[in-house]
N, C-alpha and C. Protein backbone atom coordinates (compact mmCIF):
# COMPACT_ATOMS: atom_id res chain seq x y z
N UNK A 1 19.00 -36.93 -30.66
CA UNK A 1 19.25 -35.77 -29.84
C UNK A 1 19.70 -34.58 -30.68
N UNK A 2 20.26 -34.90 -31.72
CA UNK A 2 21.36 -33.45 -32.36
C UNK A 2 20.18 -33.33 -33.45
N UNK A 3 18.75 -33.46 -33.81
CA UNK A 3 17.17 -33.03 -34.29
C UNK A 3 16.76 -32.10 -33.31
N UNK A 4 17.02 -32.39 -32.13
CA UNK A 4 16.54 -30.68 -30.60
C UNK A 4 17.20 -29.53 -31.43
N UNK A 5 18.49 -29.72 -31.70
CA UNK A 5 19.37 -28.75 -31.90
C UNK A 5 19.40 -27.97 -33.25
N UNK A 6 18.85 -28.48 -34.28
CA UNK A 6 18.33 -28.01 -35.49
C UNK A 6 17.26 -26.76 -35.26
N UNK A 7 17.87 -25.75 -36.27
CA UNK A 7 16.91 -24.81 -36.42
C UNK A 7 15.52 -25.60 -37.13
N UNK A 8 14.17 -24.61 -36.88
CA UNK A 8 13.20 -24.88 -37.33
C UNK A 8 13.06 -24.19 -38.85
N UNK A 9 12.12 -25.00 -39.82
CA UNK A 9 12.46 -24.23 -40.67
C UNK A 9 10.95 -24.66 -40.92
N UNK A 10 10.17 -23.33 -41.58
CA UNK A 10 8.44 -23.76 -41.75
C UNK A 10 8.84 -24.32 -43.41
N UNK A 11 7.70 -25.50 -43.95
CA UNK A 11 7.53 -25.83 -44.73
C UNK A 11 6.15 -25.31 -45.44
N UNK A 12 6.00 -26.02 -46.57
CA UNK A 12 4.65 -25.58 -47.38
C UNK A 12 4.11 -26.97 -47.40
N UNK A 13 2.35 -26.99 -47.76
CA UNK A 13 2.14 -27.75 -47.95
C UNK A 13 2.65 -29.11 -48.64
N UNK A 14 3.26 -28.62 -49.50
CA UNK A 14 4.17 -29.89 -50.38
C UNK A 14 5.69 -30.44 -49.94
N UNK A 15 5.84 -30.16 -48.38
CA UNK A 15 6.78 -30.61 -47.99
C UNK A 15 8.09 -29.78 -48.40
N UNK A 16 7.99 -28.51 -49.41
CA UNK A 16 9.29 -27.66 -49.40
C UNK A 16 9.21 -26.79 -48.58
N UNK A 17 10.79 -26.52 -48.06
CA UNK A 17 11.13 -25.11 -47.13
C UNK A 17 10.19 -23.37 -47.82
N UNK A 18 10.16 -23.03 -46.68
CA UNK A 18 9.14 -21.86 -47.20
C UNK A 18 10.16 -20.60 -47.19
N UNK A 19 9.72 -19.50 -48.30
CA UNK A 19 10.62 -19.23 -48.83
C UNK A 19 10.52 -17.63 -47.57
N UNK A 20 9.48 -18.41 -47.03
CA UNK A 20 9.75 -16.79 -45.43
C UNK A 20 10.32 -17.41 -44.53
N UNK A 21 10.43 -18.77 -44.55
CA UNK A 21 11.16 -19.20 -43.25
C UNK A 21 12.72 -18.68 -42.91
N UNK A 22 13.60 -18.76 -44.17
CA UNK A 22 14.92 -18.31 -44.85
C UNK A 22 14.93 -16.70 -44.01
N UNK A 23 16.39 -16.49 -43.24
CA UNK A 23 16.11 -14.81 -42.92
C UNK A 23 16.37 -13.96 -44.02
N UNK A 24 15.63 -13.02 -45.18
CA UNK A 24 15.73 -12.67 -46.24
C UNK A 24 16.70 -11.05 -45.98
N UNK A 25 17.35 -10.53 -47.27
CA UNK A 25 18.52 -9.63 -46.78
C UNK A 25 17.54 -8.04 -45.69
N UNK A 26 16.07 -8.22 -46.40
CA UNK A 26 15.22 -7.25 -45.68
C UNK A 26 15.11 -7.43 -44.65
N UNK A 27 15.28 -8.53 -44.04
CA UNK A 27 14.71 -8.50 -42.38
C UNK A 27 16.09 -8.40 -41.20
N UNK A 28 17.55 -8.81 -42.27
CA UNK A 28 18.16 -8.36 -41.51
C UNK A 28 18.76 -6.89 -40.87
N UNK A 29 19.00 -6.04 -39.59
CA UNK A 29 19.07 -5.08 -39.11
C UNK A 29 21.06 -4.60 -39.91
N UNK A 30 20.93 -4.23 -40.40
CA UNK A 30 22.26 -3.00 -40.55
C UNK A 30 23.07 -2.43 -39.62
N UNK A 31 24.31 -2.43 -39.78
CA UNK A 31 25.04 -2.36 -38.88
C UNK A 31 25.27 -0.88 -38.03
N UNK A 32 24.27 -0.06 -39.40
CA UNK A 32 24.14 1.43 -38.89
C UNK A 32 22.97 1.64 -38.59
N UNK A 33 22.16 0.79 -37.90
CA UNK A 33 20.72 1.21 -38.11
C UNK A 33 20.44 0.54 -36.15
N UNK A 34 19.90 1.56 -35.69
CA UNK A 34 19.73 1.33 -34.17
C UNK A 34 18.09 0.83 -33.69
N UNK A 35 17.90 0.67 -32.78
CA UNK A 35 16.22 -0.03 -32.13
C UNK A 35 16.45 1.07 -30.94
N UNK A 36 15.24 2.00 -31.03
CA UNK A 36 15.40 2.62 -29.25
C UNK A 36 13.73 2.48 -29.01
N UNK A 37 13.16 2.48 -28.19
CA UNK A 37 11.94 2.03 -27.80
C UNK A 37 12.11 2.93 -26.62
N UNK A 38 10.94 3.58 -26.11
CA UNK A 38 10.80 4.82 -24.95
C UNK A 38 9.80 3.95 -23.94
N UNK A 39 9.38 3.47 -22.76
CA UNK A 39 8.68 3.22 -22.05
C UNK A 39 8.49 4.09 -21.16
N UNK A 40 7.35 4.85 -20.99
CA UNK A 40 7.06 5.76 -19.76
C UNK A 40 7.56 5.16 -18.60
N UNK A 41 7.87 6.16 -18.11
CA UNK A 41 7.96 5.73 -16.30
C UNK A 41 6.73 5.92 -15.33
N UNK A 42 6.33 4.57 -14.08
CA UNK A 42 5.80 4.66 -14.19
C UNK A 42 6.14 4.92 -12.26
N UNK A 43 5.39 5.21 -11.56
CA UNK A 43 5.67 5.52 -9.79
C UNK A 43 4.86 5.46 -9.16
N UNK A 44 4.53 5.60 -7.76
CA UNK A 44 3.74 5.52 -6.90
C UNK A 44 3.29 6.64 -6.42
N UNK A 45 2.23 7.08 -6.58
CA UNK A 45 1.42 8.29 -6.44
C UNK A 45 0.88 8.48 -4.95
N UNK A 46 -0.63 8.98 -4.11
CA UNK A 46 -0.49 8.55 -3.05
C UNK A 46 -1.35 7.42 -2.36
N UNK A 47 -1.47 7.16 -1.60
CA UNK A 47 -1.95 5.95 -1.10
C UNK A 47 -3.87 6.07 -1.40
N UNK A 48 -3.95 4.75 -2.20
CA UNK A 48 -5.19 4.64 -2.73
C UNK A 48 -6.19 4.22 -1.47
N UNK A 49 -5.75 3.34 -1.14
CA UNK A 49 -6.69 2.47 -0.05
C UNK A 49 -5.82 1.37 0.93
N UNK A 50 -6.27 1.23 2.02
CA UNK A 50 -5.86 0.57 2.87
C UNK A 50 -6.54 -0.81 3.30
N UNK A 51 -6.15 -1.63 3.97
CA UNK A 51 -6.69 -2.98 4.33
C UNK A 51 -6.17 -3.54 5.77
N UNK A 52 -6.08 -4.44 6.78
CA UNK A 52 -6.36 -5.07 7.20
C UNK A 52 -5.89 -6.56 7.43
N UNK A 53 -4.84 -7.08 7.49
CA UNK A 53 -5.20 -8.99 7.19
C UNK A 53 -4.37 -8.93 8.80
N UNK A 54 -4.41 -10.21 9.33
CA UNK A 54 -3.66 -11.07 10.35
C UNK A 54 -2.61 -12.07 10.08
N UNK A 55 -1.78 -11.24 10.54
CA UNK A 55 -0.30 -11.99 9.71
C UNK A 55 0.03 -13.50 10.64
N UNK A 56 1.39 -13.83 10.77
CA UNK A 56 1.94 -14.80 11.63
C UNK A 56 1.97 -14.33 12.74
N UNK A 57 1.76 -15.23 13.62
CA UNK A 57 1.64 -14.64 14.76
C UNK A 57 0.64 -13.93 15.47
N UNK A 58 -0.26 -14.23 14.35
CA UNK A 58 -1.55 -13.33 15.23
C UNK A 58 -1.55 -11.78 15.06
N UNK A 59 -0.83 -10.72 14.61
CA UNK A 59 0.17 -9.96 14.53
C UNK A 59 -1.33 -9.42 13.27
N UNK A 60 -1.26 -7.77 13.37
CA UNK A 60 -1.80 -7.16 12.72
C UNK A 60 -1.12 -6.52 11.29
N UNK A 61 -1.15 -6.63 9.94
CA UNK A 61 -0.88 -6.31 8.95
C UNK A 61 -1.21 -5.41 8.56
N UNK A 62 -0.87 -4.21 8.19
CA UNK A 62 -1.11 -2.94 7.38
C UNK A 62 -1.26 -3.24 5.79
N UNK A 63 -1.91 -3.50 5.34
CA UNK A 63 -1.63 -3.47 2.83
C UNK A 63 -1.82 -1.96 2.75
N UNK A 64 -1.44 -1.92 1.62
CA UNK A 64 -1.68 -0.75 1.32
C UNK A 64 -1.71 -0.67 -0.21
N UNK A 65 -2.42 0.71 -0.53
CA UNK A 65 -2.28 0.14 -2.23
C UNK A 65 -2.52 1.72 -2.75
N UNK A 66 -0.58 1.99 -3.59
CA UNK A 66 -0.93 2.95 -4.01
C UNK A 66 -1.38 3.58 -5.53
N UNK A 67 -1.85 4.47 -5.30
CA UNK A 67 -2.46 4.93 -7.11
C UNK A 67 -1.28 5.10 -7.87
N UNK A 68 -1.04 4.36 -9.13
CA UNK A 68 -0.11 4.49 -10.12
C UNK A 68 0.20 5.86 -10.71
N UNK A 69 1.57 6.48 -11.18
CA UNK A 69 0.71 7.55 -12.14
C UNK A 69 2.63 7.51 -12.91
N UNK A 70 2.03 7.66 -14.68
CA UNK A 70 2.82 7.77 -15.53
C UNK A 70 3.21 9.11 -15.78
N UNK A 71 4.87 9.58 -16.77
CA UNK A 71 4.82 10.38 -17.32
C UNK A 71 3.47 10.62 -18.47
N UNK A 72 3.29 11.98 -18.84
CA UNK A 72 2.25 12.25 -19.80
C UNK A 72 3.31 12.24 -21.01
N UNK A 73 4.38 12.72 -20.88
CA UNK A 73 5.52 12.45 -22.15
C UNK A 73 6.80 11.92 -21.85
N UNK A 74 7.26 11.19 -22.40
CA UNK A 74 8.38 10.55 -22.36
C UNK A 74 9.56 11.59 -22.30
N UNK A 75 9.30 12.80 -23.28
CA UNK A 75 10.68 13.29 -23.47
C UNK A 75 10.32 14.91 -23.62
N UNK A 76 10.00 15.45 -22.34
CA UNK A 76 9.31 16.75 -22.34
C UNK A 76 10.89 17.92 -22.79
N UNK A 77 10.50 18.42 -23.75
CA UNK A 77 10.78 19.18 -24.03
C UNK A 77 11.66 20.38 -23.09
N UNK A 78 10.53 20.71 -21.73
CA UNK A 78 11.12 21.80 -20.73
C UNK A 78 11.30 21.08 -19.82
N UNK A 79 11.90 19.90 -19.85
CA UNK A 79 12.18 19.14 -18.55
C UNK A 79 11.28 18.92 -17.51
N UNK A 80 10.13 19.54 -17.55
CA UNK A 80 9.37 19.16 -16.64
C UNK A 80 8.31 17.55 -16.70
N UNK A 81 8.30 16.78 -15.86
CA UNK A 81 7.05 15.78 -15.91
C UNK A 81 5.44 16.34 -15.50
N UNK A 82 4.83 15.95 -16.32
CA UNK A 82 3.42 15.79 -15.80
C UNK A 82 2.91 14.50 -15.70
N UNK A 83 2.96 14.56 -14.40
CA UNK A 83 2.64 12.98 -14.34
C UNK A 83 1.26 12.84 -14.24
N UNK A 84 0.48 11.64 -14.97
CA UNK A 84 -0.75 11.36 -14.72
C UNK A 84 -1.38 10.27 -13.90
N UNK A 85 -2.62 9.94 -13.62
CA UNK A 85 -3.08 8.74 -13.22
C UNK A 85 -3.29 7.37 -14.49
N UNK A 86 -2.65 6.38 -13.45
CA UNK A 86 -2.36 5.03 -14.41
C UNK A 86 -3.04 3.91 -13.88
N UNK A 87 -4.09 3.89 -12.87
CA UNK A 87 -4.19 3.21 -12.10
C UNK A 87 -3.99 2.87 -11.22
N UNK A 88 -3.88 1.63 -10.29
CA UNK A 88 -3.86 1.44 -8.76
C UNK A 88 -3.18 0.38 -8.96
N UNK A 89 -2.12 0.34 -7.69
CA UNK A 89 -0.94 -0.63 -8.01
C UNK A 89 -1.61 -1.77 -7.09
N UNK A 90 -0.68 -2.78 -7.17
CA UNK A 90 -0.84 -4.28 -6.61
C UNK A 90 -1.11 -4.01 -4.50
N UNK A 91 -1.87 -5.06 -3.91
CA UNK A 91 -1.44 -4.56 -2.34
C UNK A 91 -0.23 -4.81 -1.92
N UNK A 92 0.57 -4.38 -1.18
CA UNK A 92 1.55 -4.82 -0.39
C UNK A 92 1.70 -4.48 1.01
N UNK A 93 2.20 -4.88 2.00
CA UNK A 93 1.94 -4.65 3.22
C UNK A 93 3.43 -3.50 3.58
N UNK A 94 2.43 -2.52 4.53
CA UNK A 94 3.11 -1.51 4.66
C UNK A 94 4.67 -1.79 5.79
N UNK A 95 5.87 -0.63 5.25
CA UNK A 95 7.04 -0.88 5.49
C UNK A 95 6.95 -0.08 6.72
N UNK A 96 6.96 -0.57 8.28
CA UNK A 96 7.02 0.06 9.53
C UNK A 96 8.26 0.78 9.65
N UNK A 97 9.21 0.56 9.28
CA UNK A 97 10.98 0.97 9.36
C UNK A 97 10.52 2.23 8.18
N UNK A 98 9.56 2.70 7.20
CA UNK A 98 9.95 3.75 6.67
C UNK A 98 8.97 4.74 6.75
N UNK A 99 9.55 5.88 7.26
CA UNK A 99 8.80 6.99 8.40
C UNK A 99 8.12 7.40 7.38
N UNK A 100 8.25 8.04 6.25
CA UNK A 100 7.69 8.32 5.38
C UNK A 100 5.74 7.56 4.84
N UNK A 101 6.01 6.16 5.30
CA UNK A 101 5.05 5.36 4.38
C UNK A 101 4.34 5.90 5.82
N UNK A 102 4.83 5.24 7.14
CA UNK A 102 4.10 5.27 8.88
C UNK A 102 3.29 6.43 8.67
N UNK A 103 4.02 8.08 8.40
CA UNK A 103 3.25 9.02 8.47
C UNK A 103 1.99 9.39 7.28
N UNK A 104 2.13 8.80 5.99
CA UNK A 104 1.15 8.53 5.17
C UNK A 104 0.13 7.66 5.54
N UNK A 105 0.17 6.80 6.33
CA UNK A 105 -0.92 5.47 6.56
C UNK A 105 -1.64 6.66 7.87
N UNK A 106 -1.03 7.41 8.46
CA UNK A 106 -1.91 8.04 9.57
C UNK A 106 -2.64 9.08 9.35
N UNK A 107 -1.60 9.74 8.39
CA UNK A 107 -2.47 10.57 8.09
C UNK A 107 -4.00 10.35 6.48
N UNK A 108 -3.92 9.28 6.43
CA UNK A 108 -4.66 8.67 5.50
C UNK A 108 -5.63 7.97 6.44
N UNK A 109 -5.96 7.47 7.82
CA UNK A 109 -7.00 6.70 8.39
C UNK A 109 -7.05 7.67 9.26
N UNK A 110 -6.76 9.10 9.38
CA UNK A 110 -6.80 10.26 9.89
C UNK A 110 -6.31 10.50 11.77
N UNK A 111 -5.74 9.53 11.93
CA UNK A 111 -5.14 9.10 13.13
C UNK A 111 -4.33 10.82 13.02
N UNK A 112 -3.54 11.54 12.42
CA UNK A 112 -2.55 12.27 12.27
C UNK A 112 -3.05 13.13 11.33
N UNK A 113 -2.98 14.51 11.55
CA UNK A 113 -3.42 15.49 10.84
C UNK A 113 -2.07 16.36 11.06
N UNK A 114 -1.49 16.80 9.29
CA UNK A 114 -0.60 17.61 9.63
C UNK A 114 -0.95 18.89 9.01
């Protein structure tokens, strides 16, 4: 059991420890030296397409699926975003309790013209 618990260490063909397996003084990070990594943000743009299914109950389901869209820069300069198109997000079935999404789905199958 206390072989689970052993670090791994790569060998060489001839059965010695390899001399990259060892963490060498280069690969370790400095105590003044930071990691920042930027990931765009990414949001829900407006409603791509709609669907259809029959839930429990017999009960009619709204999906909905909206178009993705990213910052164009992470770190704009004049504070402003330009956001772009990123694609089309996953379906999910639409939220009846939020007036916001209700009046987008109508006025998107044109039930509601504002």
């Amino acid at each position: 059991m206390a072989e689970w618990f052993k670090a791994a260490v790569l060998k060489t063909v001839d059965g010695k420890p390899s001399v990259s397996s060892n963490l060498t003084a280069s690969a370790k990070i400095q105590s003044g030296d930071s990691m920042v990594a930027f990931c765009k943000p990414i949001r829900n743009g407006p409603i791509h397409s709609i669907a259809l299914r029959r839930g429990l109950n017999g009960k009619i389901v709204i999906q909905l699926r909206y178009q993705l869209e990213t910052a164009e820069n992470v770190l704009p300069s004049d504070g402003n975003i330009n956001w772009i198109h990123a694609g089309v997000g996953a379906w999910k079935d639409a939220d009846a309790d939020n007036l916001e999404e209700v009046v987008a789905v109508a006025h998107k199958i044109g039930a509601w013209s504002i």
